[in-house]
Protein backbone atom coordinates (compact mmCIF):
# COMPACT_ATOMS: atom_id res chain seq x y z
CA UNK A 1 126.45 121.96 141.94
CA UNK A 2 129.52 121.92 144.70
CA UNK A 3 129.20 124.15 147.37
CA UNK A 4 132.30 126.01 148.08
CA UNK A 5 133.81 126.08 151.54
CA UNK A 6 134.94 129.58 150.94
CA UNK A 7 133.97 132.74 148.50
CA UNK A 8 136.82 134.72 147.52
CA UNK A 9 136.66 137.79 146.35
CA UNK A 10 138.59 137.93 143.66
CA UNK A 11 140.85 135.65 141.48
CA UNK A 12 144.46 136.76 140.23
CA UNK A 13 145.55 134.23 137.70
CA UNK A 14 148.07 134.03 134.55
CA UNK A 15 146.47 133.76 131.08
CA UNK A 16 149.21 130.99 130.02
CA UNK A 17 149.46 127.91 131.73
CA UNK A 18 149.93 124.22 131.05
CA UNK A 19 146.60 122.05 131.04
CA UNK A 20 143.87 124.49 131.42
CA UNK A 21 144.46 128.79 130.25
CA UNK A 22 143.87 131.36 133.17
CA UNK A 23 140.89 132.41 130.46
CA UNK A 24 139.14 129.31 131.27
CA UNK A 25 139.98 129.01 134.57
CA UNK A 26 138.11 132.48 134.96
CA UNK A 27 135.04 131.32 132.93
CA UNK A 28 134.76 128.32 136.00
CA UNK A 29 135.12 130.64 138.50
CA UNK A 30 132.72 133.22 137.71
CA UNK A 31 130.01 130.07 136.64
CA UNK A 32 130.48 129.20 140.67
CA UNK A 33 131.09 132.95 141.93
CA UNK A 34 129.22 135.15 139.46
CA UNK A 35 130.46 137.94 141.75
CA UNK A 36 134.47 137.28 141.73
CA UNK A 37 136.46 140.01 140.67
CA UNK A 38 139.18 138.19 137.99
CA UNK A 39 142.36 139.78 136.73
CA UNK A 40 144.25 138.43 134.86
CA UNK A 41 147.59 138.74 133.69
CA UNK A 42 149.98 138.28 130.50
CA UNK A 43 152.94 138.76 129.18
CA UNK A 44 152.46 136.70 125.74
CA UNK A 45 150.31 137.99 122.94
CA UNK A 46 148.93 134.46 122.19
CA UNK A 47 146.92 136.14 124.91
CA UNK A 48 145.16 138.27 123.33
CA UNK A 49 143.41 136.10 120.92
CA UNK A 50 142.32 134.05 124.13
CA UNK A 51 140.97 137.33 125.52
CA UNK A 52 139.38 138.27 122.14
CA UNK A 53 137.67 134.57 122.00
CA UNK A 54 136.46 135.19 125.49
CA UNK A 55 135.02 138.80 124.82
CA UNK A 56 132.84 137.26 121.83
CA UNK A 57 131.52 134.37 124.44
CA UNK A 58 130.46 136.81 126.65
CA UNK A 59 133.57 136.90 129.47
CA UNK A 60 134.61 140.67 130.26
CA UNK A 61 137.73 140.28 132.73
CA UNK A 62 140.29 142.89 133.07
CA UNK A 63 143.80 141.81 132.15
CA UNK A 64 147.27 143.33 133.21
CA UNK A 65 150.49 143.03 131.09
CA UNK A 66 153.70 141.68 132.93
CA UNK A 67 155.93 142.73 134.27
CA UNK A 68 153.56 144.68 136.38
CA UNK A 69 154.91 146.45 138.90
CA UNK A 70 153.48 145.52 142.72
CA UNK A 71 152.42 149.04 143.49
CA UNK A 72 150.50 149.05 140.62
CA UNK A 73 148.86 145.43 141.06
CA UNK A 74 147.95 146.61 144.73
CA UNK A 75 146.50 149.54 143.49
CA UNK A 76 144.57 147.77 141.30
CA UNK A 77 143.25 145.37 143.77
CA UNK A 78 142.67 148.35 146.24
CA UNK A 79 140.30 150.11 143.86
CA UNK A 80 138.35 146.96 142.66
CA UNK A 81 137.73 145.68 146.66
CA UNK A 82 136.64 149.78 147.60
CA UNK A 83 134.12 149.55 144.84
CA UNK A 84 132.64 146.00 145.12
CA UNK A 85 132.34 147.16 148.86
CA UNK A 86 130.48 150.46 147.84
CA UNK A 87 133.10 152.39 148.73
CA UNK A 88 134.20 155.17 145.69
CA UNK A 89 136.85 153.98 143.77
């Protein structure tokens, strides 16, 4: 297995996308970073039956409709990173 030169955190990505869905893209991520936080977001409804295929494999991630408004993305962000880092969220 690849060792990573860094560890994020956490992983923001868009369900849709050409070549490979955000869906999948999560599933790597967490196989080389069990502990990455992954939100995703959406603003199609094809989404959801990616999300609903993932669920049934397994793969929890919490998922954000667009337009999502920043304050509300940061909050988001603010609450998951306070947690992770034992902090109350």
């Amino acid at each position: 297995s690849k060792t990573l030169d860094f560890q994020p955190a956490l992983l923001i990505s868009d369900v849709i996308m050409p070549d490979m869905n955000g869906v999948e893209v999560a599933i790597r991520v967490r196989e080389m970073l069990p502990d990455c936080e992954v939100l995703l977001l959406t603003g199609q409804a094809a989404a959801v039956d990616l999300m609903q295929r993932a669920r049934s494999a397994g793969h929890n991630f919490d998922i954000l409709n667009k337009p999502i408004h920043p304050d509300e993305l940061l909050r988001w962000v603010s609450r998951r990173m306070k947690r992770d880092s034992g902090g109350s969220a």
